[in-house]
Protein backbone atom coordinates (compact mmCIF):
# COMPACT_ATOMS: atom_id res chain seq x y z
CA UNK A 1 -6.70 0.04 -22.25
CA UNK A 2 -4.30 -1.53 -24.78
CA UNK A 3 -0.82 -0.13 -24.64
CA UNK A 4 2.24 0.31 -27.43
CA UNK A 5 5.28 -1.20 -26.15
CA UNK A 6 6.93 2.07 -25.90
CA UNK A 7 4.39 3.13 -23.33
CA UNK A 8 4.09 -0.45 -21.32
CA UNK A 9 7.91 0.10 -21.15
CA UNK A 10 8.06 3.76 -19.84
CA UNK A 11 5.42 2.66 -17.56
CA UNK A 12 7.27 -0.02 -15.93
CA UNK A 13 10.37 1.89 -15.82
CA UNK A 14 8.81 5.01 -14.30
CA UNK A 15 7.25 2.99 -11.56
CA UNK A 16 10.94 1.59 -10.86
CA UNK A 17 12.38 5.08 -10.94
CA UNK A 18 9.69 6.32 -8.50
CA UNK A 19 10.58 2.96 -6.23
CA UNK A 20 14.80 4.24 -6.14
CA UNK A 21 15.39 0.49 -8.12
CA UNK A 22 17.31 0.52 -11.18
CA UNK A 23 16.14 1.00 -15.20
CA UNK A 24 15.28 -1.85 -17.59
CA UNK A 25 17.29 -1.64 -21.14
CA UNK A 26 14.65 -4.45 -22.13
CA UNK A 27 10.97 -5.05 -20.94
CA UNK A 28 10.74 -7.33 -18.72
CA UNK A 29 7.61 -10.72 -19.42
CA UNK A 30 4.46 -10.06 -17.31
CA UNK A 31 4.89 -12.19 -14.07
CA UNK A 32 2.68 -14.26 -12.21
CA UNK A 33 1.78 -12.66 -8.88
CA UNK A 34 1.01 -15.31 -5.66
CA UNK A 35 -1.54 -14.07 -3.73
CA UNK A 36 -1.34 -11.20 -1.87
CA UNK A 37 -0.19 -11.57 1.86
CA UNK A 38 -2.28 -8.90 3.07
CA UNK A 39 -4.80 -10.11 4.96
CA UNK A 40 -6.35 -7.22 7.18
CA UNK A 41 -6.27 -3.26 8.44
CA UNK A 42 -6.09 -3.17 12.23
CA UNK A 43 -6.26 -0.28 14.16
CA UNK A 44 -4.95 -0.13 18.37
CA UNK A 45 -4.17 2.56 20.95
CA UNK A 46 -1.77 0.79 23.23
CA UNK A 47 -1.04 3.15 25.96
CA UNK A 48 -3.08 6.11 24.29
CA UNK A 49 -1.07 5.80 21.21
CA UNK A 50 -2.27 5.03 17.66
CA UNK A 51 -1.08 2.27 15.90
CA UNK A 52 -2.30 1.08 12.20
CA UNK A 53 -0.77 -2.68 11.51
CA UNK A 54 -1.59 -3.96 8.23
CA UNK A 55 -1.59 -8.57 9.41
CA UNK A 56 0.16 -10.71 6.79
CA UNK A 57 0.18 -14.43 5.87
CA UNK A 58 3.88 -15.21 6.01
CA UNK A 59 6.54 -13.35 4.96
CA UNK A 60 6.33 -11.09 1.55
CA UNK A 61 8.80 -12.12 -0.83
CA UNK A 62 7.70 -9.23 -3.61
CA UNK A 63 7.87 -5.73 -2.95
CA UNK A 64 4.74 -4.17 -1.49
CA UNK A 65 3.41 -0.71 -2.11
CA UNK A 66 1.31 1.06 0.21
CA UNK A 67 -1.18 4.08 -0.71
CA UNK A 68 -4.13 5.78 1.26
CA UNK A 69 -5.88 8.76 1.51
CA UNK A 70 -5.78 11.18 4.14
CA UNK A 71 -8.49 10.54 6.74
CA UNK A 72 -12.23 11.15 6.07
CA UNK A 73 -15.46 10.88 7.22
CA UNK A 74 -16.98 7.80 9.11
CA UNK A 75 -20.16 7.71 6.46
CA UNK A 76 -18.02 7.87 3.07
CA UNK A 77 -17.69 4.27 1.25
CA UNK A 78 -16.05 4.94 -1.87
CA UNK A 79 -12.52 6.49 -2.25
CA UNK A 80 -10.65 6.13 -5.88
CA UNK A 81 -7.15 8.49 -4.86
CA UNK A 82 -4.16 6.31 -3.02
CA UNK A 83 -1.30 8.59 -2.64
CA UNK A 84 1.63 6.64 -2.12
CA UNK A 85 2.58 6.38 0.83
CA UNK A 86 5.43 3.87 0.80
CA UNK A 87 7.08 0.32 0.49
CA UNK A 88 5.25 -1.77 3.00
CA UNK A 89 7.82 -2.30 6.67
CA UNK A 90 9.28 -5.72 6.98
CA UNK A 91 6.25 -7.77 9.42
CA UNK A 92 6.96 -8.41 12.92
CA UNK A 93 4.99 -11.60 14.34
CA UNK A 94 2.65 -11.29 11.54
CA UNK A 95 1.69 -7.43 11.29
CA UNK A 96 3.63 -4.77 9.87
CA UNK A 97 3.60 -1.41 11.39
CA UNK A 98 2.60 1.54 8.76
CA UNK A 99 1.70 4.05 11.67
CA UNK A 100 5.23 5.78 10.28
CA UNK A 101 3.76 5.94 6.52
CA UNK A 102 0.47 7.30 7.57
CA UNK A 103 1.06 9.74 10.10
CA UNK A 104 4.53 11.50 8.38
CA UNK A 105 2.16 12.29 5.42
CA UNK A 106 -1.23 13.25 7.04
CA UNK A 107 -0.30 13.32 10.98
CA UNK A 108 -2.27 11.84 13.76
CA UNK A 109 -5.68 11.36 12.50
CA UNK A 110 -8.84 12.40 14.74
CA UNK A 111 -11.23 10.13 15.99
CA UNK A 112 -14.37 9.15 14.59
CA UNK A 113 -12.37 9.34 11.13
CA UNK A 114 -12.01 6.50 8.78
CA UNK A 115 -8.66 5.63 7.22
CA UNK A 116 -8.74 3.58 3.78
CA UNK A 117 -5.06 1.48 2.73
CA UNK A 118 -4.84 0.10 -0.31
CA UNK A 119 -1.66 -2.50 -0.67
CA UNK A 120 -0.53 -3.74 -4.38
CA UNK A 121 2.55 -6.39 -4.78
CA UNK A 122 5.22 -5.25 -7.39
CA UNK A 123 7.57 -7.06 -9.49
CA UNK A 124 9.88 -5.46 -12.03
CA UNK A 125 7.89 -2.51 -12.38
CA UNK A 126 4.13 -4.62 -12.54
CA UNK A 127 1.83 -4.17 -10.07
CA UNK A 128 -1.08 -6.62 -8.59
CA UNK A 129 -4.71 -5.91 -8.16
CA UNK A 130 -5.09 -3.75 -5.31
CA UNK A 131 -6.59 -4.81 -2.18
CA UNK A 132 -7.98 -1.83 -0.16
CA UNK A 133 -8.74 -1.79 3.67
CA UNK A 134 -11.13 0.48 5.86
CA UNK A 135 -11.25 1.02 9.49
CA UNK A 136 -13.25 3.12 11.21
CA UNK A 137 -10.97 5.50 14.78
CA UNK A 138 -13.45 4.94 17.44
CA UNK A 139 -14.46 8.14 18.59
C-alpha cells in the first residue's frame, strides 16, 4: 500500500502517542532495523505456577512491542489479530517475563490451550516485521 506523507506521518505519530513517547514536528527517515532479538516462546509451571518467557539474544536496544491473542484452541494454526499487549519487560539472564502482559489482559489461561505472541521492534514510530510464537499449555 503506497502512502501520502500526510498519512505515513500520522501513522508514525499515532503509534508514538499510543506508546506515551513524544510527537514528531517532522517525519522522521525510515531506519534500518538489526535483527530481532527474539529468539523463542517458552512456557513453565515452576511450583504450579504459569510462566510465559519470551528468550532473547542479548540485550534489546530498540523498543519492543508485544501483541497476542487471547488463548485458543490446541488445533488452530492461523491467527491474524495481536492486541497489544505491551512494551516487552527488560530480560533477566536471557528471557523476559510477559506472564504480567498476558494474564492482566486475558487471565490465567486453561490447559490444553495454545497461546500465539507476536513481538515487532520499534523505532521512532516504525515498526519491524513481526515475528510470531506458538506454544501449546500441556493439558
Amino acid at each position: 500500500m503506497r502512502r501520502n506523507c500526510y498519512n505515513l506521518f500520522v501513522s508514525l505519530n499515532t503509534r508514538r502517542a499510543d506508546l506515551g513517547l513524544p510527537q514528531f514536528d517532522v517525519p522522521p527517515a525510515e531506519p534500518v532495523f538489526p535483527d530481532s532479538p527474539v529468539l523463542e516462546l517458552a512456557v513453565t509451571y515452576p511450583e504450579g505456577k504459569l510462566t510465559l518467557k519470551l528468550r532473547l539474544r542479548g540485550t534489546p536496544t530498540e523498543l519492543i512491542l508485544v501483541g497476542g491473542p487471547r488463548p485458543i484452541r490446541a488445533a488452530i494454526r492461523c491467527v491474524q489479530h495481536f492486541p497489544f499487549l505491551g512494551l516487552l519487560p527488560p530480560p533477566i539472564d536471557g528471557w523476559s517475563d510477559i506472564t504480567e502482559l498476558y494474564v492482566a489482559r486475558y487471565g490465567v489461561p486453561k490447559p490444553g490451550k495454545a497461546i500465539w505472541i507476536r513481538t515487532c521492534q520499534h523505532i521512532d514510530g516504525w515498526i519491524d516485521a513481526p515475528k510470531v510464537f506458538r506454544v501449546r499449555l500441556p493439558a
